[in-house]
C-alpha atoms as a PDB file:
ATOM      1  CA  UNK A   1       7.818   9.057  11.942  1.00  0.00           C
ATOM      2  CA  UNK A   2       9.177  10.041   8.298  1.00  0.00           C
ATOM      3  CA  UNK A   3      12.367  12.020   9.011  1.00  0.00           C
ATOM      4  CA  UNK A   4      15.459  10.800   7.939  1.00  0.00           C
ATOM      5  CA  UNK A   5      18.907  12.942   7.383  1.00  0.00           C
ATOM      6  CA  UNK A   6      20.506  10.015   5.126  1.00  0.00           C
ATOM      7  CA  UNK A   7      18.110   8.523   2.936  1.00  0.00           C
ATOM      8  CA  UNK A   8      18.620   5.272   1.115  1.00  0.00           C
ATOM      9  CA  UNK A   9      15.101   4.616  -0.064  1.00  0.00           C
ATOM     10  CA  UNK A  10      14.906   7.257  -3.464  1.00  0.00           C
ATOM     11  CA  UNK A  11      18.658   7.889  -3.249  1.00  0.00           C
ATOM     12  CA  UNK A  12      18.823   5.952  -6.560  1.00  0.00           C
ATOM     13  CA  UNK A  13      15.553   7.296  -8.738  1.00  0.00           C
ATOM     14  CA  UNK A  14      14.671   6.271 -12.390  1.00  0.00           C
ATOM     15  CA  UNK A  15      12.287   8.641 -13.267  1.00  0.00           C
ATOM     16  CA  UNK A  16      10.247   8.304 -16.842  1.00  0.00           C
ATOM     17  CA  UNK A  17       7.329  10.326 -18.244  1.00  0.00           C
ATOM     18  CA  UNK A  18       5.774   6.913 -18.970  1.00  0.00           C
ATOM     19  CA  UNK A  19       6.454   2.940 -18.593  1.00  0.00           C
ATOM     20  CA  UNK A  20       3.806   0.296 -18.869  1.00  0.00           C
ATOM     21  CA  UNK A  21       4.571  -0.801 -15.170  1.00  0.00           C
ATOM     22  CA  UNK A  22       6.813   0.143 -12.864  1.00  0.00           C
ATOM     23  CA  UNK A  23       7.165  -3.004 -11.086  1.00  0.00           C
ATOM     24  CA  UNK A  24       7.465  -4.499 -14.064  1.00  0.00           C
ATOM     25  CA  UNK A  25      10.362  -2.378 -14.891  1.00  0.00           C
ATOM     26  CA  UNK A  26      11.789  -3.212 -11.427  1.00  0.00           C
ATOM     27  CA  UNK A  27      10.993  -7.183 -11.800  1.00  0.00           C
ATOM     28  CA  UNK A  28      13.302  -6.314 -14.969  1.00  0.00           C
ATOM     29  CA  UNK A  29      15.778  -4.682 -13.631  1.00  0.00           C
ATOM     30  CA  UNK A  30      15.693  -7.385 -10.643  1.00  0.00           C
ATOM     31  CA  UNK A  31      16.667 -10.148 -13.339  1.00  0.00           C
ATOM     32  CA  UNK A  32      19.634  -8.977 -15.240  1.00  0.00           C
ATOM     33  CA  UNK A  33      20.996  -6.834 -12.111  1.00  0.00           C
ATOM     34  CA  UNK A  34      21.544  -6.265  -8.610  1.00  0.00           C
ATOM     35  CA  UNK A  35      20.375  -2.453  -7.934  1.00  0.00           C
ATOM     36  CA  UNK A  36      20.794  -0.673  -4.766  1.00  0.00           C
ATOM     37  CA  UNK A  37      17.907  -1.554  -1.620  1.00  0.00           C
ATOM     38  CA  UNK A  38      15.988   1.239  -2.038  1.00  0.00           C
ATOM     39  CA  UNK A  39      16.199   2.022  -5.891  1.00  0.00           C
ATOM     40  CA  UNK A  40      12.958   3.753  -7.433  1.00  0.00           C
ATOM     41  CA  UNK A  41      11.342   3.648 -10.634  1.00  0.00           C
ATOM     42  CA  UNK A  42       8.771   6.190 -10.746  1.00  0.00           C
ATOM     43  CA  UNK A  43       6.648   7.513 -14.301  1.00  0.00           C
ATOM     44  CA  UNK A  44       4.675  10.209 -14.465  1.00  0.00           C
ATOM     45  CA  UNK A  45       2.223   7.759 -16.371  1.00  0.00           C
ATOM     46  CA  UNK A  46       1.785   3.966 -16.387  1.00  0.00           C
ATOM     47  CA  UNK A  47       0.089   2.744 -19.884  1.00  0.00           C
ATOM     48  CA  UNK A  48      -0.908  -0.905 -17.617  1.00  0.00           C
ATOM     49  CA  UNK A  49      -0.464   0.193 -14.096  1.00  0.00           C
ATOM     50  CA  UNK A  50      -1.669  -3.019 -11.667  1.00  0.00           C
ATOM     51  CA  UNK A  51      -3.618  -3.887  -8.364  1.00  0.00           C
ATOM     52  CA  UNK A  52      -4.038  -6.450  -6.174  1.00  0.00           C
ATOM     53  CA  UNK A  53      -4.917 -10.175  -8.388  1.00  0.00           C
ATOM     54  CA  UNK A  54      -5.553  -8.311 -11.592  1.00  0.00           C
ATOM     55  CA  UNK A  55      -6.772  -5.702 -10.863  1.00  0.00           C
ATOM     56  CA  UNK A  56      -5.850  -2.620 -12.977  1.00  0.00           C
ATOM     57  CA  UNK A  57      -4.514   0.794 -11.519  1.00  0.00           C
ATOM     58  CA  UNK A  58      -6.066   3.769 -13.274  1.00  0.00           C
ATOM     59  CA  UNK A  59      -3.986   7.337 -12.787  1.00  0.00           C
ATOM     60  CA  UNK A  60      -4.246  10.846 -15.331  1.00  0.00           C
ATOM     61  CA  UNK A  61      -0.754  11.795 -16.763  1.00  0.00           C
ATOM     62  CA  UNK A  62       1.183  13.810 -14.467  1.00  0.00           C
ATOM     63  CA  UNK A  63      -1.364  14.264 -11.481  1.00  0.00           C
ATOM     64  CA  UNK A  64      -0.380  11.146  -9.011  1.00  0.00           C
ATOM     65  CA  UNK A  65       2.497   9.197  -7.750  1.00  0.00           C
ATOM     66  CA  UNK A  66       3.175   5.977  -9.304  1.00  0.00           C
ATOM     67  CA  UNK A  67       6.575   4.346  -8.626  1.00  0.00           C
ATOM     68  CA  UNK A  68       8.112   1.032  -7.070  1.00  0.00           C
ATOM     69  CA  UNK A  69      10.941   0.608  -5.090  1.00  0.00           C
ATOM     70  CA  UNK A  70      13.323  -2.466  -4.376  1.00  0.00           C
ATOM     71  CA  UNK A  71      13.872  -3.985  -1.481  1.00  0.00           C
ATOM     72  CA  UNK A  72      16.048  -6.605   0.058  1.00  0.00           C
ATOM     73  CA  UNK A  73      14.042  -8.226   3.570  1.00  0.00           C
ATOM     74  CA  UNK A  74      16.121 -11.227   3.596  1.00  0.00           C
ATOM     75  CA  UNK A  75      15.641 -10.738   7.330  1.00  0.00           C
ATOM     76  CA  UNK A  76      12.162 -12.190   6.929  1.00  0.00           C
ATOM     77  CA  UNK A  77      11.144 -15.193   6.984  1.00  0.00           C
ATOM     78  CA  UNK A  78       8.776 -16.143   3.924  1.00  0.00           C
ATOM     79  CA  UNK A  79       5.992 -16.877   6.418  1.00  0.00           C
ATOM     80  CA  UNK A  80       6.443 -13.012   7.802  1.00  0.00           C
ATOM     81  CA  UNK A  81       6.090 -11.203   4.152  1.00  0.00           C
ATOM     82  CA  UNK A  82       2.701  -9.656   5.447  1.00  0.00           C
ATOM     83  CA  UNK A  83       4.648  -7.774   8.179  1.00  0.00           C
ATOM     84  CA  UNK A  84       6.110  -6.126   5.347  1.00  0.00           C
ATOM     85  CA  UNK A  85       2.564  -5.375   4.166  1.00  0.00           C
ATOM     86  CA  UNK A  86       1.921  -4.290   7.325  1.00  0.00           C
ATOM     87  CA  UNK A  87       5.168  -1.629   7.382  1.00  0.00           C
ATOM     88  CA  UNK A  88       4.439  -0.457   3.539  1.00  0.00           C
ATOM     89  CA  UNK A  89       0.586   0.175   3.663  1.00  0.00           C
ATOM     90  CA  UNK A  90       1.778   2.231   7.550  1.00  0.00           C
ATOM     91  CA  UNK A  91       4.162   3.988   5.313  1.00  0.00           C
ATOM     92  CA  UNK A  92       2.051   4.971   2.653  1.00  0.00           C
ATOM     93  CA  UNK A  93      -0.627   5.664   5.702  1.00  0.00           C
ATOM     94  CA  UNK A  94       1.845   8.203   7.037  1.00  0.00           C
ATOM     95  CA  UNK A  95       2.444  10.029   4.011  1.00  0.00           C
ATOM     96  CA  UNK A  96      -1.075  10.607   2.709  1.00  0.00           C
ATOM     97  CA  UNK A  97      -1.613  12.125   6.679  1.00  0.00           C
ATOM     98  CA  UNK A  98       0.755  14.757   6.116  1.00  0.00           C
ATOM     99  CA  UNK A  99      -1.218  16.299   3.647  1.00  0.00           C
ATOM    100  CA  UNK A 100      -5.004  15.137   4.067  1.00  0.00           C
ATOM    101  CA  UNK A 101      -7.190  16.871   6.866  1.00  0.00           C
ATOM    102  CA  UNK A 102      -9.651  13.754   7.368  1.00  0.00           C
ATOM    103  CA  UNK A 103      -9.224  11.097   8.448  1.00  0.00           C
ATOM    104  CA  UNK A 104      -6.357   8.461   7.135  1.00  0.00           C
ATOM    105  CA  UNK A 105      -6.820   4.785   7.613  1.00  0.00           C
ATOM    106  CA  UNK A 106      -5.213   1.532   6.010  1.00  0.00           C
ATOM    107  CA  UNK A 107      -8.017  -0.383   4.533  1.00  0.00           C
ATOM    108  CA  UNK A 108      -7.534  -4.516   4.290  1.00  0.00           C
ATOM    109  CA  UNK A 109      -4.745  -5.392   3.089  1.00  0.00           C
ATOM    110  CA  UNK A 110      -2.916  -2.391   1.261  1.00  0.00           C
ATOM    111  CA  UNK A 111      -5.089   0.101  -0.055  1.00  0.00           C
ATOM    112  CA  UNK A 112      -4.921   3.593   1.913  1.00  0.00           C
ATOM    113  CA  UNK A 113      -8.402   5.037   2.743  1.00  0.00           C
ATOM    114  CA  UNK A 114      -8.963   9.183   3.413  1.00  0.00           C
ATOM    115  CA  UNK A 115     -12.776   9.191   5.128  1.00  0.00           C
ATOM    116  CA  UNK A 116     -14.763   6.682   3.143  1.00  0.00           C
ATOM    117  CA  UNK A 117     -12.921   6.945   0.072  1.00  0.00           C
ATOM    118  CA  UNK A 118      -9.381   5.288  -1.513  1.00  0.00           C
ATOM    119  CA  UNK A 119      -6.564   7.476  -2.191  1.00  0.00           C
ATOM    120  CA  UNK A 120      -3.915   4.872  -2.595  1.00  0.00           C
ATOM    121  CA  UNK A 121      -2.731   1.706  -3.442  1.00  0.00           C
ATOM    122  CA  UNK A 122      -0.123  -1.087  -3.048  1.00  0.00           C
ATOM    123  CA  UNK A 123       1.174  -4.274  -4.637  1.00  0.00           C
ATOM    124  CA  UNK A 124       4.077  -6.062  -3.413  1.00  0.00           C
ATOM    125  CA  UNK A 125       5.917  -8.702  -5.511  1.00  0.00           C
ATOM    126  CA  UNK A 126       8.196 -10.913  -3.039  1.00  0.00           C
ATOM    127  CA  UNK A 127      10.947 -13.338  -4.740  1.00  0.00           C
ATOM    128  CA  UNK A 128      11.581 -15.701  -2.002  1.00  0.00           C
ATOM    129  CA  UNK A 129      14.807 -18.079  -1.628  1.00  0.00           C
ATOM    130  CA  UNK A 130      14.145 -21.267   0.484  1.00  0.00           C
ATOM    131  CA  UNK A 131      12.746 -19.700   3.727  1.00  0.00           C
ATOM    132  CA  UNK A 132      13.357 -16.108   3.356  1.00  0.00           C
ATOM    133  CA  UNK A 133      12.204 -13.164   0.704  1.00  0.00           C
ATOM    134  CA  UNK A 134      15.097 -12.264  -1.616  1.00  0.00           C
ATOM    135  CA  UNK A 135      13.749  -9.189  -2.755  1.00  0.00           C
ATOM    136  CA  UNK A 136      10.932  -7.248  -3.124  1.00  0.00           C
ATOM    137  CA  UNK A 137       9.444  -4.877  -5.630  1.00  0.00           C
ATOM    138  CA  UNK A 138       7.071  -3.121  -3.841  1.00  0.00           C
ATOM    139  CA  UNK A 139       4.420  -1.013  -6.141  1.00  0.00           C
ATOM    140  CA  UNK A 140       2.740   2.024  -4.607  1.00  0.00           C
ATOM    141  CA  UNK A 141      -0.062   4.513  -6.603  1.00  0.00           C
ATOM    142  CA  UNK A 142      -1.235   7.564  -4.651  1.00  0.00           C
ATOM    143  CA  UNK A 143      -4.337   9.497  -6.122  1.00  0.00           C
ATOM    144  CA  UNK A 144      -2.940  13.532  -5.668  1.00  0.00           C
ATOM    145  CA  UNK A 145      -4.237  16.249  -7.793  1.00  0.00           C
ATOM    146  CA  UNK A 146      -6.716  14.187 -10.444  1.00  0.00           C
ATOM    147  CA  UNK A 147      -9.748  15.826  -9.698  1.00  0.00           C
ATOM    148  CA  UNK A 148     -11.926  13.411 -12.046  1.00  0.00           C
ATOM    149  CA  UNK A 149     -12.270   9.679 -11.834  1.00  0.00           C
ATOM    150  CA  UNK A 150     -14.217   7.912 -13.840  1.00  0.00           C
ATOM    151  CA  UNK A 151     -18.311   6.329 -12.884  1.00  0.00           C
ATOM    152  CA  UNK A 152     -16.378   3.139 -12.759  1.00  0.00           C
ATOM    153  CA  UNK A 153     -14.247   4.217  -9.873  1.00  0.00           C
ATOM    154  CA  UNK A 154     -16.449   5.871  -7.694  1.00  0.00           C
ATOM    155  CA  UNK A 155     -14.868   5.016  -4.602  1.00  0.00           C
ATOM    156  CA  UNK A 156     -11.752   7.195  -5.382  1.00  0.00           C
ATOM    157  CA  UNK A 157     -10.366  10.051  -4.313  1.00  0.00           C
ATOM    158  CA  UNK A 158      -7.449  12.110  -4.026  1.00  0.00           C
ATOM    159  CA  UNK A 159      -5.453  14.775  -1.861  1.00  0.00           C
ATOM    160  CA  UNK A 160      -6.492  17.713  -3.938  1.00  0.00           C
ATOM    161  CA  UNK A 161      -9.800  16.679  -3.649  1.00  0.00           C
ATOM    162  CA  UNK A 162      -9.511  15.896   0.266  1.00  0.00           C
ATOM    163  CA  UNK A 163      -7.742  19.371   0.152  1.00  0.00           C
ATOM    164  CA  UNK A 164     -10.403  21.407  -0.903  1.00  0.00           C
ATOM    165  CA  UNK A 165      -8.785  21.837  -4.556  1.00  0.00           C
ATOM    166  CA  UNK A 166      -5.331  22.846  -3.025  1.00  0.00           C
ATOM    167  CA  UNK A 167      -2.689  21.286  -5.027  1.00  0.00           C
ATOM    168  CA  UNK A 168       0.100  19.415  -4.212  1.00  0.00           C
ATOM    169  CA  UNK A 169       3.730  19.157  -5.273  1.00  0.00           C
ATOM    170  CA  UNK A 170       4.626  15.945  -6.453  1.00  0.00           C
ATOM    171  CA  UNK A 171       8.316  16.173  -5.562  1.00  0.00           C
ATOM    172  CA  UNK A 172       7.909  17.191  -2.632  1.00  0.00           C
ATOM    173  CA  UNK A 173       5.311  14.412  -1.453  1.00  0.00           C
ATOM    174  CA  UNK A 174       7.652  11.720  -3.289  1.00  0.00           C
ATOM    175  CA  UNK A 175      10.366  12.906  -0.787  1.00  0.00           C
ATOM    176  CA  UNK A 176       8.034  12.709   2.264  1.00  0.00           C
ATOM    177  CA  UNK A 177       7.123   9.406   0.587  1.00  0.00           C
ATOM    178  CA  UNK A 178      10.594   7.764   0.540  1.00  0.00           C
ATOM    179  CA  UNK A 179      10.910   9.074   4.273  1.00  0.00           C
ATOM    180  CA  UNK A 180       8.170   7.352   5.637  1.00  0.00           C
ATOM    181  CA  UNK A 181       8.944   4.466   3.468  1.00  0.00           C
ATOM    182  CA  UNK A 182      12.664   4.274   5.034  1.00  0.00           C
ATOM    183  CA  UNK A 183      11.232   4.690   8.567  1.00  0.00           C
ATOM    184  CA  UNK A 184       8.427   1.779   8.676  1.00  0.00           C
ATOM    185  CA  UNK A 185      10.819  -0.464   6.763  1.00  0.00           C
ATOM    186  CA  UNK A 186      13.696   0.349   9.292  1.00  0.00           C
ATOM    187  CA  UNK A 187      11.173  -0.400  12.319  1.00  0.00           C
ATOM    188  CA  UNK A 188      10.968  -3.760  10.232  1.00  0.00           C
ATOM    189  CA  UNK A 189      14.128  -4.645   9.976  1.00  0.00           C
ATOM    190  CA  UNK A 190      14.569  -3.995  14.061  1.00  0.00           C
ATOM    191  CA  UNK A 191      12.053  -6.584  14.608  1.00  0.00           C
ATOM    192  CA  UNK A 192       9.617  -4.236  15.737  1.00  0.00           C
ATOM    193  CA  UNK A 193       6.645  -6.302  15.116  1.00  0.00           C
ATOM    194  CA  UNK A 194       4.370  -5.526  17.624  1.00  0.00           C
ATOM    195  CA  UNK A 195       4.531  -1.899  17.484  1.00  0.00           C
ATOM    196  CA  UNK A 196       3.791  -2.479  13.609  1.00  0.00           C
ATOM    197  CA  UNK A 197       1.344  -4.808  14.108  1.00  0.00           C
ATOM    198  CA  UNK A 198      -0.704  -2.279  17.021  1.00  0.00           C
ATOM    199  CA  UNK A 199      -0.327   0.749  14.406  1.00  0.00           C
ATOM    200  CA  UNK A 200      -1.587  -1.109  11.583  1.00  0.00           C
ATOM    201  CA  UNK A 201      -4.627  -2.025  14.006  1.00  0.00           C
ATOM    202  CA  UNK A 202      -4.658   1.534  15.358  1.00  0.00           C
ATOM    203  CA  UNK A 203      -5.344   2.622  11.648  1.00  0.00           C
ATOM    204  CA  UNK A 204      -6.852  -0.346  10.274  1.00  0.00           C
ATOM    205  CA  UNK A 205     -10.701   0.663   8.418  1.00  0.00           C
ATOM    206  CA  UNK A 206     -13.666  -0.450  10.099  1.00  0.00           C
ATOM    207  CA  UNK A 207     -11.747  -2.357  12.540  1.00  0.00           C
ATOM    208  CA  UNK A 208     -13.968  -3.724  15.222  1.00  0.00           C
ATOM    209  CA  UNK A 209     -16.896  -1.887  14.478  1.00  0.00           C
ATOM    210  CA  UNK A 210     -20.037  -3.743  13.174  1.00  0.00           C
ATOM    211  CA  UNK A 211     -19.601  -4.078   9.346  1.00  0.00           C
ATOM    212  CA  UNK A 212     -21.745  -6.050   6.589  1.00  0.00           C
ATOM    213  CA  UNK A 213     -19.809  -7.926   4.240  1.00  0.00           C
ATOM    214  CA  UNK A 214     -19.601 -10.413   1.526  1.00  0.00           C
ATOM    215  CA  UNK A 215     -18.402 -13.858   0.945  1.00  0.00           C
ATOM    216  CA  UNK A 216     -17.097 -15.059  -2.584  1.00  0.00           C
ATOM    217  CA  UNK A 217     -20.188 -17.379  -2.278  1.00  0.00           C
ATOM    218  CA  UNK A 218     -22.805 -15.190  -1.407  1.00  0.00           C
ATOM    219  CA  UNK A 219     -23.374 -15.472   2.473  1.00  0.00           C
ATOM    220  CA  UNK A 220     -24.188 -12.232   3.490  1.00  0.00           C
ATOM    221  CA  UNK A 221     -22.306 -11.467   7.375  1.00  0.00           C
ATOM    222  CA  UNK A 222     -22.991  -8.690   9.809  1.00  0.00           C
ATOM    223  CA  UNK A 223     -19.625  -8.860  12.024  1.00  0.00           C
ATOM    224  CA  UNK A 224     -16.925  -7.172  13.064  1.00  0.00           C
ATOM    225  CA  UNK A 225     -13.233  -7.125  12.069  1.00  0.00           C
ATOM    226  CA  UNK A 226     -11.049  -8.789  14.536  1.00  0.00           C
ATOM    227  CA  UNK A 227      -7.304  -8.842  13.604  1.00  0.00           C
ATOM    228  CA  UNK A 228      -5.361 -10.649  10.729  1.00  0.00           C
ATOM    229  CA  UNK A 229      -3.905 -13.929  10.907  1.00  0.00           C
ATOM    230  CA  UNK A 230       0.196 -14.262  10.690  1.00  0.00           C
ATOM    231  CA  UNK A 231      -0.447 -14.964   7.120  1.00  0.00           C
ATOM    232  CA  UNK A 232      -2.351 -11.685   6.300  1.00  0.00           C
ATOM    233  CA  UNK A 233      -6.018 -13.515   5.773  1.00  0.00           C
ATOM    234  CA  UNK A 234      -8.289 -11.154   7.765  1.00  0.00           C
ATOM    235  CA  UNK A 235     -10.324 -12.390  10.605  1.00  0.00           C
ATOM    236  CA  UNK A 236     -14.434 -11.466  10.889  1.00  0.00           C
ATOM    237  CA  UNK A 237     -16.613 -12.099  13.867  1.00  0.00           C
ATOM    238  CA  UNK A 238     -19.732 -12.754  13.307  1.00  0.00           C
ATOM    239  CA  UNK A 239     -22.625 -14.537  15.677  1.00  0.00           C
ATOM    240  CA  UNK A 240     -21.221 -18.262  15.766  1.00  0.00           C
ATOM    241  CA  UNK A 241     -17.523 -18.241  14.579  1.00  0.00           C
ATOM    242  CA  UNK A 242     -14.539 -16.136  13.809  1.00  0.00           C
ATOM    243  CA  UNK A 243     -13.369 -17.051  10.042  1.00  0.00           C
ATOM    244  CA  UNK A 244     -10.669 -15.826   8.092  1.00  0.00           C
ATOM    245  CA  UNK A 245     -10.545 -14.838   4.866  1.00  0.00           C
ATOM    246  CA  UNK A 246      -7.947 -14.499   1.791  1.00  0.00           C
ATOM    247  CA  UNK A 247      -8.230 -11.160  -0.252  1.00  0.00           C
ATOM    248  CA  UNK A 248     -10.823 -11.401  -2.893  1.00  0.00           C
ATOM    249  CA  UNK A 249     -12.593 -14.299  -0.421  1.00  0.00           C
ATOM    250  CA  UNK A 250     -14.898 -11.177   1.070  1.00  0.00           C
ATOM    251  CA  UNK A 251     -15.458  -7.511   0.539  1.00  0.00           C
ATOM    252  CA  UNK A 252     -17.013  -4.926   3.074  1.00  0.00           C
ATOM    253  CA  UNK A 253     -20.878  -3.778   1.838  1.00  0.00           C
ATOM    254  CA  UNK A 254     -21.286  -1.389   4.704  1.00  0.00           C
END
């Protein structure tokens, strides 16, 4: 799925040994210019790297990917930005399954999952123009050869570590990076939908297997993960209804 001869995503790369954000460099860039679809700023360190709704990103200097690229989808329709969710967090999916030997799911909405454990992370910012997204800075951090995260972050992981401590090399997973990226987002712009929408389900965590999760007001639910709605909320079955939920609105306990 990531092979591509003529590359437009990464042909234009801004790389810095540190920024505060890259997005935010790209929201900047987005504002006093019109750069190339498929322009990247990368850093070797972000000083206030972001998540999804506030959430910080936390990487060591030098060890991970961290970089956003622009895009122009004015071929969606604003009510069809999570298909570009959808075609990013495959992307991102695809790359970390090159190198990891478990295995590689996309975890609700954007986060990338190797086992039980999160190796990477997206956050798309969409500028949209009456009924259709203008552009799109789209903000991806993969976890590669930190070995060490700290108590706080628990959850994480990396390729090195899902490697067995073998290294890899940054450029080189950039370039499979901007591959995948270019062949998900190409898929998108062919209308290809349902073949996104089926391999995001294919590789989606926990899907349809009895989970426990957690409401933003307290309800505990044992249920089952059904789909997304067109709008990205994800959809839970549980004894007596299907709901869906906005991120933040739940979280999986087990």
């Amino acid at each position: 799925m990531c092979n591509s001869n003529t590359l437009f995503v990464g042909k234009v790369l801004l790389h810095f040994p540190s920024l505060s954000s890259t997005n935010d460099y790209a929201l900047d860039l987005l504002s006093k210019s019109k750069p190339g679809e498929g322009t990247v700023i990368s850093a070797d360190f972000q000083t206030g790297g972001k998540g999804q709704i506030g959430s910080s990103w936390e990487s060591d200097p030098g060890q991970n990917i961290t970089l956003s690229a622009i895009l122009y989808p004015s071929f969606l329709q604003a009510r069809q930005q999570f298909s570009l969710n959808q075609a990013i967090a495959l992307a991102v999916r695809d790359c970390v399954a090159r190198y990891a030997e478990n295995q590689v799911s996309v975890k609700w909405p954007n986060d990338v999952y190797i086992g039980d454990s999160k190796t990477a992370g997206i956050l798309i910012q969409n500028t949209i123009a009456g009924a259709v997204l203008q552009s799109s800075v789209v903000g991806i951090g993969i976890n590669v050869n930190q070995t060490v995260f700290p108590p706080a972050l628990s959850w994480a992981t990396s390729l090195r570590l899902a490697r067995q401590g073998r290294p890899v090399d940054l450029d080189e997973l950039r370039s499979v990076l901007f591959s995948c990226i270019e062949a998900r987002y190409l898929a998108l712009r062919a209308h290809q939908f349902d073949i996104l929408r089926d391999d995001y389900y294919a590789h989606l965590y926990r899907y349809r297997r009895l989970s426990t999760f957690r409401t933003a007001d307290g309800r505990i639910l044992e249920g089952q993960i059904v789909g997304v709605d067109a709008i990205g909320r994800l959809l839970v079955e549980h004894p007596g209804a299907t709901e869906a939920f906005y991120l933040k609105e739940i979280s999986l306990s087990s």
